[in-house]
C-alpha atoms as a PDB file:
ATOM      1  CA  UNK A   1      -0.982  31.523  -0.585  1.00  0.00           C
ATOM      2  CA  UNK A   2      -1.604  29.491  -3.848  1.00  0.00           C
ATOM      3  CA  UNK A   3       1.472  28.144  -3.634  1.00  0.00           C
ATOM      4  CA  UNK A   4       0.852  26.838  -0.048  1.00  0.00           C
ATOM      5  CA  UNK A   5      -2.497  25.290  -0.973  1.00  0.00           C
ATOM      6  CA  UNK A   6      -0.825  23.609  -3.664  1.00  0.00           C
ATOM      7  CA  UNK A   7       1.936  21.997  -1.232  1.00  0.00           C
ATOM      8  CA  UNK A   8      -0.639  21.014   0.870  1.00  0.00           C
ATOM      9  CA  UNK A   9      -2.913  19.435  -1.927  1.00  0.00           C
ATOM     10  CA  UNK A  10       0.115  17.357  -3.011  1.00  0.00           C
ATOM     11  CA  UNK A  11       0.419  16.519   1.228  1.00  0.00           C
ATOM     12  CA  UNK A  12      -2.951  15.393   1.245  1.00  0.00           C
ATOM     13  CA  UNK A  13      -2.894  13.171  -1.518  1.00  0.00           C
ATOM     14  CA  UNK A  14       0.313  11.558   0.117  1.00  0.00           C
ATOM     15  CA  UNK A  15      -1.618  10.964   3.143  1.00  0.00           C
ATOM     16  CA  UNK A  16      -4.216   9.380   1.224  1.00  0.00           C
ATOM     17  CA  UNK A  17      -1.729   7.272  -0.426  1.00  0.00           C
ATOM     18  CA  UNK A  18      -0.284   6.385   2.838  1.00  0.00           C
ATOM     19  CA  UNK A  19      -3.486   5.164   4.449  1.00  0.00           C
ATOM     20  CA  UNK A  20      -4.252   2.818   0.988  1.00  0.00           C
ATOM     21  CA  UNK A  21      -0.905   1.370   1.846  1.00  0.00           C
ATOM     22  CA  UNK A  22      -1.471   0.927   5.408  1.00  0.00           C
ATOM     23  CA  UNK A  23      -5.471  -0.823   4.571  1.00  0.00           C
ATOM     24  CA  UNK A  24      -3.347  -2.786   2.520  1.00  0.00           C
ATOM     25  CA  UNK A  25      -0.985  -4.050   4.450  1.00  0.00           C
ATOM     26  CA  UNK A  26      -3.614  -4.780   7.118  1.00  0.00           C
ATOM     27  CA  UNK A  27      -5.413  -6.867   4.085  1.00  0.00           C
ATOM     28  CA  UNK A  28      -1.665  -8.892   3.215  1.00  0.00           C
ATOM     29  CA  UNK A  29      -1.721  -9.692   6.859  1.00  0.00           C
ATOM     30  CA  UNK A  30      -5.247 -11.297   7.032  1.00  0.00           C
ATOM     31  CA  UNK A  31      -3.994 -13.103   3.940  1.00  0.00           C
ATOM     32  CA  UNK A  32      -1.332 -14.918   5.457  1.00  0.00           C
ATOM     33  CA  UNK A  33      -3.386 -15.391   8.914  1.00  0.00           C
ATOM     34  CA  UNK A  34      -5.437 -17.421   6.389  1.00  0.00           C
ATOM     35  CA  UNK A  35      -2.992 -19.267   4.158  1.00  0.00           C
ATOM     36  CA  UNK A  36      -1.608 -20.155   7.704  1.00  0.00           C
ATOM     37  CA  UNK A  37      -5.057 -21.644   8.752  1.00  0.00           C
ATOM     38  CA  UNK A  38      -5.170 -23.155   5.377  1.00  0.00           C
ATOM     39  CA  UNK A  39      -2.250 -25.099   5.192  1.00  0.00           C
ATOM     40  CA  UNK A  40      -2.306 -26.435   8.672  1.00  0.00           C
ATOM     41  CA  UNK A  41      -6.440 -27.546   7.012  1.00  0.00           C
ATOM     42  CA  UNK A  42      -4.010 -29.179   4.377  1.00  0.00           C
ATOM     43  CA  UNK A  43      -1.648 -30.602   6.785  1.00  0.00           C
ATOM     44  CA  UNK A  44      -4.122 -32.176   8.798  1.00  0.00           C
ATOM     45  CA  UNK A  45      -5.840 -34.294   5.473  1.00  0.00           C
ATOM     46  CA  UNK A  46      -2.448 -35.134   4.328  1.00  0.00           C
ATOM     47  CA  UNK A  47      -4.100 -38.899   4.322  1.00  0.00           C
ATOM     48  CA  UNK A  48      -6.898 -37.744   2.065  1.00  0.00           C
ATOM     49  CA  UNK A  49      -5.009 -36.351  -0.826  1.00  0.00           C
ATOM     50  CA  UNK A  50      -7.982 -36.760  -3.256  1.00  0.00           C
ATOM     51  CA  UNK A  51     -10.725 -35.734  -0.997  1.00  0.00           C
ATOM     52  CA  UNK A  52     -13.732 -32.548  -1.914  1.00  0.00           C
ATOM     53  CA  UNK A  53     -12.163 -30.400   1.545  1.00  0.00           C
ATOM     54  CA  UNK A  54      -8.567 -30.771   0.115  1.00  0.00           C
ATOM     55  CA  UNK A  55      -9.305 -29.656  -3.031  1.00  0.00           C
ATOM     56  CA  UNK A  56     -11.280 -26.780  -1.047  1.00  0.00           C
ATOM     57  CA  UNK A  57      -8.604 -25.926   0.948  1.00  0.00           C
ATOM     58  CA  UNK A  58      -6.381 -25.949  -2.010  1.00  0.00           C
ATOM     59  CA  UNK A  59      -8.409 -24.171  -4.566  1.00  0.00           C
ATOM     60  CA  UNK A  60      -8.671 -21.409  -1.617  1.00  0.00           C
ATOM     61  CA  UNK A  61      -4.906 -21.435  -0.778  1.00  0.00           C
ATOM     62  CA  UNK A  62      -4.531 -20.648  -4.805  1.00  0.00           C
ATOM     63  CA  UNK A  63      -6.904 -17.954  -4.863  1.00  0.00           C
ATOM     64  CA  UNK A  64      -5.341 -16.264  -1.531  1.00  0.00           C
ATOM     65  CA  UNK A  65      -2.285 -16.057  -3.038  1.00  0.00           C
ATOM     66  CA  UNK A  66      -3.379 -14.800  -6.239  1.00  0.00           C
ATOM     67  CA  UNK A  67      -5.189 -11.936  -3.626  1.00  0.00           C
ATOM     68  CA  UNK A  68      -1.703 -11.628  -2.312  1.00  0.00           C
ATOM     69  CA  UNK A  69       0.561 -10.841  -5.551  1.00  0.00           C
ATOM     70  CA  UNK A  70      -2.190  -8.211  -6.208  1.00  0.00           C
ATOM     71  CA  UNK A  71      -1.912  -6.799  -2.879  1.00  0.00           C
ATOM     72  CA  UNK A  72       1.864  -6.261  -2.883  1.00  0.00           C
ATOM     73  CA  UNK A  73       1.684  -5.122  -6.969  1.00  0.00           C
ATOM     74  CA  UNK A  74      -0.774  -2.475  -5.007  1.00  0.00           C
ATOM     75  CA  UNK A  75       1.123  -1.609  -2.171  1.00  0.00           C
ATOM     76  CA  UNK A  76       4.357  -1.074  -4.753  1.00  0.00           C
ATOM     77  CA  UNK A  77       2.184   0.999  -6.915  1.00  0.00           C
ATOM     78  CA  UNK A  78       1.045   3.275  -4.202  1.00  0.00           C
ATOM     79  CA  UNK A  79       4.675   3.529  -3.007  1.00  0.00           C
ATOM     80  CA  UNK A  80       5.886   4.415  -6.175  1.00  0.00           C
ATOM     81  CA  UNK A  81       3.073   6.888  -6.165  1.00  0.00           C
ATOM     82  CA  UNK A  82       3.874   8.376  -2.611  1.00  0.00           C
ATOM     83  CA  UNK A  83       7.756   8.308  -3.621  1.00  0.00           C
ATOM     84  CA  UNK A  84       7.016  10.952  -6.334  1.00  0.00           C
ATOM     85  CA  UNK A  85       4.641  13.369  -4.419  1.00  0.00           C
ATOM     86  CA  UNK A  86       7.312  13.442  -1.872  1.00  0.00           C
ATOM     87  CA  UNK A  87       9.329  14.417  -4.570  1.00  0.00           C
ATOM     88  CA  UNK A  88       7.022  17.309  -5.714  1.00  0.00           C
ATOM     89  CA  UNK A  89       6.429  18.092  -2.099  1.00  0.00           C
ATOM     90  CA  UNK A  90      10.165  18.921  -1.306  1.00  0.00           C
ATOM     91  CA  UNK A  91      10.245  20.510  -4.982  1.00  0.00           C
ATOM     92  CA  UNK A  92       7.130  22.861  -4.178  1.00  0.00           C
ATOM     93  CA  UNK A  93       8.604  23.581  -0.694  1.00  0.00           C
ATOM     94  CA  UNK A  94      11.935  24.968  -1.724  1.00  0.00           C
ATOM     95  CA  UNK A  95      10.092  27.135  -4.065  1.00  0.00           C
ATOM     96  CA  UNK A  96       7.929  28.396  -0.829  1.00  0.00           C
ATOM     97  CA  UNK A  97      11.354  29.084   0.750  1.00  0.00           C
ATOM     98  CA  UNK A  98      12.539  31.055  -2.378  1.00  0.00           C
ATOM     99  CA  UNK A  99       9.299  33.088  -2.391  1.00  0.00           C
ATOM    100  CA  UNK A 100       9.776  33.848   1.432  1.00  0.00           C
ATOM    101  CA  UNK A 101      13.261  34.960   1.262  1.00  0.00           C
ATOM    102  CA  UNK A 102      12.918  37.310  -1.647  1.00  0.00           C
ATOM    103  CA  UNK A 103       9.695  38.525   0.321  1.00  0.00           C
ATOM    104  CA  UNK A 104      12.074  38.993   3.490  1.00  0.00           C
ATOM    105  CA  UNK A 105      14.730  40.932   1.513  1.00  0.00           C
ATOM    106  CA  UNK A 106      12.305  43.578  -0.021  1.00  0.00           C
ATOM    107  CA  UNK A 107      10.717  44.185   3.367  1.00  0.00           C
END
């Protein structure tokens, strides 16, 4: 039964990986509702190049997509992450199996 709380231990970190990446992409996508927002801001005081709000909208564009590189260095990370517990989750399953079948054949 160790050996099952163990697979499932490994599961349950994979979930938890799986629902950072999921936040996250729900963060990338407010990111880019913004930037969208942002550069039509931009677009719109095309004529005031040099103005305060231009340099607002641009210093905020910058910073987004500063947000954004994090986000998807994140989101690769946790992938990565989730890639190798699925990994160990196969590997600790087939040993389950093992264990089962040489239970089976001594019953």
């Amino acid at each position: 039964l160790d050996k099952c709380a163990q697979v499932q231990a490994v599961h349950d970190r994979k979930t938890v990986g799986k629902r950072a990446i999921d936040d996250l992409n729900a963060h990338a996508t407010a990111i880019y509702t913004s930037q969208e927002r942002l550069r039509a801001n931009i677009k719109s005081l095309e004529k005031m190049p040099g103005s305060d709000l231009m340099a607002r909208y641009m210093r905020d564009l910058d910073r987004e997509e500063d947000d954004l590189i994090q986000t998807r260095a994140k989101i690769e990370e946790h992938n990565s992450t989730n890639n190798v517990l699925v990994d160990e989750i196969e590997e600790r399953w087939s040993e389950l199996v093992r264990i089962a079948t040489s239970l089976k054949e001594k019953i």
